[in-house]
Protein backbone atom coordinates (compact mmCIF):
# COMPACT_ATOMS: atom_id res chain seq x y z
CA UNK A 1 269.40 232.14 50.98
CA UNK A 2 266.48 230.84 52.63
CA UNK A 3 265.21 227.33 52.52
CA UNK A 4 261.30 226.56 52.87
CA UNK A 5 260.82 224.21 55.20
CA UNK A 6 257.03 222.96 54.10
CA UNK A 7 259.09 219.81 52.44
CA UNK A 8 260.59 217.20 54.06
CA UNK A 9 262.18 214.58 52.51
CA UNK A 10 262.09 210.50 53.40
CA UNK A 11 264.45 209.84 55.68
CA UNK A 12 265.22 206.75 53.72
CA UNK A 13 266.10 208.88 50.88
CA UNK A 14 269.02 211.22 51.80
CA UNK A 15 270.85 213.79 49.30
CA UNK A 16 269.85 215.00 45.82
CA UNK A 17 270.65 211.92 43.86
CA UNK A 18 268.43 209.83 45.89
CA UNK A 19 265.81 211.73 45.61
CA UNK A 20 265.84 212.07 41.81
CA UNK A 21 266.81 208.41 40.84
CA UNK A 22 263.87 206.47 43.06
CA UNK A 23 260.83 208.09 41.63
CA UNK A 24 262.29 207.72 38.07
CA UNK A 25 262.91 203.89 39.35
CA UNK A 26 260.38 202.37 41.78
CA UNK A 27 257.03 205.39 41.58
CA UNK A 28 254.16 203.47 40.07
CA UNK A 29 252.39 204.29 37.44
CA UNK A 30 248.84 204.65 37.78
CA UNK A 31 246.19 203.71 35.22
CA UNK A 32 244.59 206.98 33.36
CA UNK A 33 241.93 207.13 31.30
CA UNK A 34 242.99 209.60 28.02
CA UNK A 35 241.73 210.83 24.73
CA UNK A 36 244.60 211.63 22.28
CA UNK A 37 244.37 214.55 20.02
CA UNK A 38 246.67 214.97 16.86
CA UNK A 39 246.90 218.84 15.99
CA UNK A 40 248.32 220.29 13.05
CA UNK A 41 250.98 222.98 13.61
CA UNK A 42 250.66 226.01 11.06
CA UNK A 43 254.51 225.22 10.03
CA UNK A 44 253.30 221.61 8.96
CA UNK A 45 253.95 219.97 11.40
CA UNK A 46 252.18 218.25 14.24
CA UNK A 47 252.20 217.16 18.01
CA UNK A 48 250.04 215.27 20.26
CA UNK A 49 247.87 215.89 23.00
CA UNK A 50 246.45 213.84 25.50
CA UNK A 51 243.25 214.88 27.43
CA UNK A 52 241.61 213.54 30.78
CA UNK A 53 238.40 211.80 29.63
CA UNK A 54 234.98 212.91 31.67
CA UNK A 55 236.30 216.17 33.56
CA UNK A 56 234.88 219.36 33.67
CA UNK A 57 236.52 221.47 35.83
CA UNK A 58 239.09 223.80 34.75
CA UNK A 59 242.25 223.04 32.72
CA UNK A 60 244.96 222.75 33.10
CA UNK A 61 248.06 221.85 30.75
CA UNK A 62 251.07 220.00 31.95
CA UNK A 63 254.47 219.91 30.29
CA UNK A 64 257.13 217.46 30.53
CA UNK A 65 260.65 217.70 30.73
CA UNK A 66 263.57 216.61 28.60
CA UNK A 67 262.82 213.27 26.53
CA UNK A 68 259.41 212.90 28.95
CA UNK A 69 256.57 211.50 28.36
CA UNK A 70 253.45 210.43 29.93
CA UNK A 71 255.71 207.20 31.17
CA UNK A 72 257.00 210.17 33.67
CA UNK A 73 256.23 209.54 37.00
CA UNK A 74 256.11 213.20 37.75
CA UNK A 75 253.50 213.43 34.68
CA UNK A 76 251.53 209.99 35.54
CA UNK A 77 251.27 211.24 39.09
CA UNK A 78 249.96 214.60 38.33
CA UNK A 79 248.04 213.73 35.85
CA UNK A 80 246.30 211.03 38.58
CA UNK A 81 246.02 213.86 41.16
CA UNK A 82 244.05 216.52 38.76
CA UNK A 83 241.88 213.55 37.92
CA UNK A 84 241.10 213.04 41.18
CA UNK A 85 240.12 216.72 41.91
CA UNK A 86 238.37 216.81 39.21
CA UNK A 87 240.50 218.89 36.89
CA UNK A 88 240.82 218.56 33.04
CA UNK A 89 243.86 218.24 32.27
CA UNK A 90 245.39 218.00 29.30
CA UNK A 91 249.06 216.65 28.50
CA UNK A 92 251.14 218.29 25.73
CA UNK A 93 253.91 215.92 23.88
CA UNK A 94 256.63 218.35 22.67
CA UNK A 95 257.26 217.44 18.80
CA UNK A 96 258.73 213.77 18.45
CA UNK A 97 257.89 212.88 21.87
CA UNK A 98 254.88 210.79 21.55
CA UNK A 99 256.50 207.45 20.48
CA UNK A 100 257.04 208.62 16.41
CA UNK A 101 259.41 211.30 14.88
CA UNK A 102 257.55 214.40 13.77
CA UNK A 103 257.84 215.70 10.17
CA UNK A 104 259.77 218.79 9.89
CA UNK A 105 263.92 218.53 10.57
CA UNK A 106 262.93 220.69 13.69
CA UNK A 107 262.47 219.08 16.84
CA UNK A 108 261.79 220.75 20.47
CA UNK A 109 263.98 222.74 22.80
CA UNK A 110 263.97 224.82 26.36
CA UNK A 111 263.25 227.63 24.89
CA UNK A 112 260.42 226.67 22.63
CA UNK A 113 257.24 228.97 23.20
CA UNK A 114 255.74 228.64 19.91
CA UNK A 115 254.08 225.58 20.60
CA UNK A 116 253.13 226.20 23.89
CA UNK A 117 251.24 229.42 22.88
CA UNK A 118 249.52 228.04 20.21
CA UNK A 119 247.84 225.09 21.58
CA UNK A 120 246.61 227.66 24.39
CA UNK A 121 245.29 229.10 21.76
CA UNK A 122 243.79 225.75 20.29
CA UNK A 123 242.65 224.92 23.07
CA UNK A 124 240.76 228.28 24.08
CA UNK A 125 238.17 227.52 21.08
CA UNK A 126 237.02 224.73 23.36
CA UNK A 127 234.46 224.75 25.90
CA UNK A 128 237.32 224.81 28.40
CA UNK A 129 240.37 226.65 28.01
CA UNK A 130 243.47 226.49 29.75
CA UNK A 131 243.30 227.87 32.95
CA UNK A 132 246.62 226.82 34.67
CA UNK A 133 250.01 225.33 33.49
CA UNK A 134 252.36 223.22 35.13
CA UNK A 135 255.95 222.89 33.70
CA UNK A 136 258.88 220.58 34.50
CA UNK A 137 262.62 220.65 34.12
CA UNK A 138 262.57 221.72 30.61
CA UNK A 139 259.07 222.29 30.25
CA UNK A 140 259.23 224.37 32.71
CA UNK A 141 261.69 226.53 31.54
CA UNK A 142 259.91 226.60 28.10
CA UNK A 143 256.63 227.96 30.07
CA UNK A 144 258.36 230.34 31.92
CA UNK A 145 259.96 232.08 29.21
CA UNK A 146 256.57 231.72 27.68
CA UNK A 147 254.90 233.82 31.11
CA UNK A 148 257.33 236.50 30.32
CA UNK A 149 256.77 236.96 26.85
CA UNK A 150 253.20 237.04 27.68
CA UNK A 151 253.31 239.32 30.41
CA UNK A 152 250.25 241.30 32.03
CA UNK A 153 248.68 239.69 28.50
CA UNK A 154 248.81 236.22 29.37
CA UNK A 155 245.16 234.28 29.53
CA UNK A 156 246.45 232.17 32.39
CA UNK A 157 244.94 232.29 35.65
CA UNK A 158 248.12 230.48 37.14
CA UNK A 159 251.16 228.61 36.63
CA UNK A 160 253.43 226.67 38.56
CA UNK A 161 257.39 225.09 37.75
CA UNK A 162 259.33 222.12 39.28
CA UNK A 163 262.99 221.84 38.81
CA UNK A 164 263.53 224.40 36.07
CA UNK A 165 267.28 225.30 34.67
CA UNK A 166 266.95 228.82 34.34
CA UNK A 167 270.28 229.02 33.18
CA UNK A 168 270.82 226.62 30.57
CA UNK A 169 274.56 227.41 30.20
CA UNK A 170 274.75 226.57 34.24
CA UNK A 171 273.22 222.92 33.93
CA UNK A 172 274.80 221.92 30.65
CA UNK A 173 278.20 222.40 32.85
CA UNK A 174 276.51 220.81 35.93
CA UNK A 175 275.63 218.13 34.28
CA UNK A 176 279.15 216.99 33.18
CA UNK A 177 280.77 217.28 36.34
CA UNK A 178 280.75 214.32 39.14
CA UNK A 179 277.86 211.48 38.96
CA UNK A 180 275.75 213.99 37.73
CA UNK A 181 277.11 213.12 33.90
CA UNK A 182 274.91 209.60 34.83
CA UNK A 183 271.85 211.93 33.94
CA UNK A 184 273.62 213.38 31.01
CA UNK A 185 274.24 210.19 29.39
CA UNK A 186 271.05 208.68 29.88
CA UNK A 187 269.55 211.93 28.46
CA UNK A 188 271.82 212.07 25.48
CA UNK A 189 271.54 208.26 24.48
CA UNK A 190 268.07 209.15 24.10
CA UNK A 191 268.86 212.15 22.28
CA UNK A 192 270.93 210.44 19.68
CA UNK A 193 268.00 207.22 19.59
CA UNK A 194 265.64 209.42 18.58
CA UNK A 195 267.57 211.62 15.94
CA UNK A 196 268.82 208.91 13.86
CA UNK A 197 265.48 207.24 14.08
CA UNK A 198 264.15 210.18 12.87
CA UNK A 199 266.72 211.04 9.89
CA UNK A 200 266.54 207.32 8.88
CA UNK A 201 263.26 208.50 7.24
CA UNK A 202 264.39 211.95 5.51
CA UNK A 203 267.61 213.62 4.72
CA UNK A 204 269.51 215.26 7.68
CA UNK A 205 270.26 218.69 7.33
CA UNK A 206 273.14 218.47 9.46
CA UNK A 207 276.77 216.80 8.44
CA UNK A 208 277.17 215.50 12.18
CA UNK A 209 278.17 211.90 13.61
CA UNK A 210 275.74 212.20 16.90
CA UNK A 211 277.61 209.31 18.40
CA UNK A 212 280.64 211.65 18.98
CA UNK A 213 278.57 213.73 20.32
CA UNK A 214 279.39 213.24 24.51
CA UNK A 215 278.09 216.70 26.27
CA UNK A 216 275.01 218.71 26.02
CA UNK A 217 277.20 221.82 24.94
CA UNK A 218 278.53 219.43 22.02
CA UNK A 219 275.06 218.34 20.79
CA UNK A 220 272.91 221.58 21.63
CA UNK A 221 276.15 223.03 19.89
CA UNK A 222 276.06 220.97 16.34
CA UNK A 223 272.54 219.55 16.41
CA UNK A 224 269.73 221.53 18.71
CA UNK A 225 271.25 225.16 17.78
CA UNK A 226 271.71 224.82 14.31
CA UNK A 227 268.22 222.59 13.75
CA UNK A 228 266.17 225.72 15.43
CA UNK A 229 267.71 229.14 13.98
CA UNK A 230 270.28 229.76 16.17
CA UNK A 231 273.99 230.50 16.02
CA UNK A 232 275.58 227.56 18.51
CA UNK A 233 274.94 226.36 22.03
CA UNK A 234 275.98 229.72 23.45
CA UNK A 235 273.71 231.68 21.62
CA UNK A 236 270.96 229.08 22.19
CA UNK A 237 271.47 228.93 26.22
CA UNK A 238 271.72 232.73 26.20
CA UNK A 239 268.27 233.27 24.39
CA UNK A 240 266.44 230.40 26.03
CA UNK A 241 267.22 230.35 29.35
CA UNK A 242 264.06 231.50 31.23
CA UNK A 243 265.71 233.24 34.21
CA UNK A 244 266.07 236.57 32.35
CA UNK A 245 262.14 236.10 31.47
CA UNK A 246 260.82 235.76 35.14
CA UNK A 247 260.73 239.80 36.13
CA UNK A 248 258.18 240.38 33.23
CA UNK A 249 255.55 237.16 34.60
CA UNK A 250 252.04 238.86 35.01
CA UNK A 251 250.21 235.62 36.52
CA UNK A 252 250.13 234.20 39.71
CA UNK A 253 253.25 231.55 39.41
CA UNK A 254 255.16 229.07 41.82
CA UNK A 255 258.61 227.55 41.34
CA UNK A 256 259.76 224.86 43.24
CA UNK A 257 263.34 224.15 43.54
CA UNK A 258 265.56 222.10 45.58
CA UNK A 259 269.04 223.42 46.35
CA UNK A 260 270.94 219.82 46.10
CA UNK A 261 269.29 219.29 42.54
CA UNK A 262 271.71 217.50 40.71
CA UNK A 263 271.03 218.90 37.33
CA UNK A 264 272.67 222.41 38.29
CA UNK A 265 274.14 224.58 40.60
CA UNK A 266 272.61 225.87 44.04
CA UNK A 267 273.36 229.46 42.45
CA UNK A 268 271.52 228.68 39.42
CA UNK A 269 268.02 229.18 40.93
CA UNK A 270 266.67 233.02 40.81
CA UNK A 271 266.85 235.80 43.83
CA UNK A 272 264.14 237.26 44.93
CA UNK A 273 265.01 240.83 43.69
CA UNK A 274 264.59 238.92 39.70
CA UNK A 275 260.89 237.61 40.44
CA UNK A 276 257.95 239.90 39.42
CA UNK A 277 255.28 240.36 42.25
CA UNK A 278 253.00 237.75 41.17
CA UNK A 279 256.00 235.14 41.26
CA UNK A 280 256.84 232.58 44.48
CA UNK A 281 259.47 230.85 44.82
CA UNK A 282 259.37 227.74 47.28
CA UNK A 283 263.24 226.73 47.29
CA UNK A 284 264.00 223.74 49.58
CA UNK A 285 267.06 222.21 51.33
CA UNK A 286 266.21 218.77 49.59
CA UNK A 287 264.74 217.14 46.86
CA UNK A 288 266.71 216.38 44.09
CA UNK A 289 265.71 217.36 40.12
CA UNK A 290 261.93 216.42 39.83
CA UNK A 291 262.00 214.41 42.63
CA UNK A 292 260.29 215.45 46.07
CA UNK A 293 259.65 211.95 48.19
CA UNK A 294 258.89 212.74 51.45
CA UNK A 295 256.85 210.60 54.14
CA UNK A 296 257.68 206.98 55.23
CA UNK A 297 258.55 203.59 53.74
């Protein structure tokens, strides 16, 4: 295995949890200017976007990661660094993410490419169309599998992923194991927040008490599988997970990954012999899941 060395983390930050729990904690949030679109979804339903006001260079669309939102700080902090260069970017809220349930049962998973490939699409009747994506964690995953479904077709120009689980079977057991279930009830609280705020408002199609619901395999097992077509967690981790996607990416695409990420494995990541020839991946020693601090105090 070999190890970029380009990053180096703080030294006041050692090991993987470090480095994901500060940014979450103690990044600030810078002050962004934004337009919000509402689009309608041809299934009924509808998500948000959120565009960079006054930029006319090339876009590019950013997507978050599990339960993210613009909040972020790896979203804020991109978002201020395109800004800065001049980019237009524009910031897609997977459906129920933007601070109000959406209106179908459905919801949003890793594997989700629908979405993804039709605001492209909405977005390429504009007088600037996406030119470059940038996924994390989840979203990343989702635009990955999106690259290789696309393949040499894909109206990209590039892409790039942080912290992706490209097997989803991999970091649903990672993340139940040691202090890494921390993340996994944080993530799930939310989880169960947002489905019962949702389903106060229409009838559930599922007979399920969430609050029993302890593990990712338990709820992507009796709520995420069942609410998006497929058979059970299995099945869903087998279909979605984007590291059987990445041989078949046609654009120019970076992953960055850092072996003591704390939402999966160090084997989880992809070889070399998996990635097409337009794909790089930058794997480093450090850096936690989506987190990346280097520099001083």
């Amino acid at each position: 295995m070999n190890f970029d060395p380009t990053f180096q983390p703080a030294w006041w930050l050692p090991g993987g949890h470090a480095q994901t729990l500060w940014p979450v904690l103690f990044r600030r949030r810078r002050p962004l200017t934004l337009r919000r679109e509402r689009v309608e979804l041809p299934d009924g339903d509808e998500l948000e976007l959120a565009h960079l006001v006054d930029k006319r260079g090339p876009r590019v669309l950013v997507l978050h990661g599990l339960e993210g939102s613009l909040h972020s700080h790896y979203a804020n902090g991109l978002l201020h660094a395109l800004g800065r260069a001049g980019f237009n970017a524009t910031f897609m809220f997977f459906r129920g993410c933007n601070g109000r349930p959406n209106r179908l049962p459905r919801s949003y998973h890793s594997g989700d490419t629908g979405d993804i490939r039709f605001i492209i699409g909405h977005l390429g009747d504009s007088d600037r169309p996406v030119s470059a994506a940038v996924g994390y964690s989840l979203g990343g995953n989702a635009l990955l599998k999106f690259l290789g479904e696309e393949g040499s077709r894909c109206q990209l120009q590039a892409a790039a992923a942080v912290s992706v689980p490209y097997r989803l079977d991999e970091a649903a057991d990672r993340l139940n194991k040691g202090l890494s279930c921390v993340y996994q009830a944080h993530l799930l609280a939310s989880l169960r927040r947002n489905y019962k705020r949702k389903f106060a408002r229409m009838p559930s199609p599922l007979a399920v008490d969430v609050d029993k619901l302890k593990t990712f395999w338990a709820f992507d097992d009796q709520v995420t599988a069942p609410l998006h077509g497929f058979k059970g967690a299995e099945d869903y981790y087998r279909r979605s997970s984007s590291r059987q996607f990445l041989a078949d990416i046609g654009i120019p695409t970076l992953l960055l990954h850092a072996h003591d990420d704390p939402f999966m494995y160090p084997r989880t990541p992809p070889t070399e012999k998996e990635l097409s020839a337009d794909t790089r991946l930058e794997l480093s020693r450090h850096g936690g899941h989506v987190g990346f601090v280097g520099g001083g105090y």
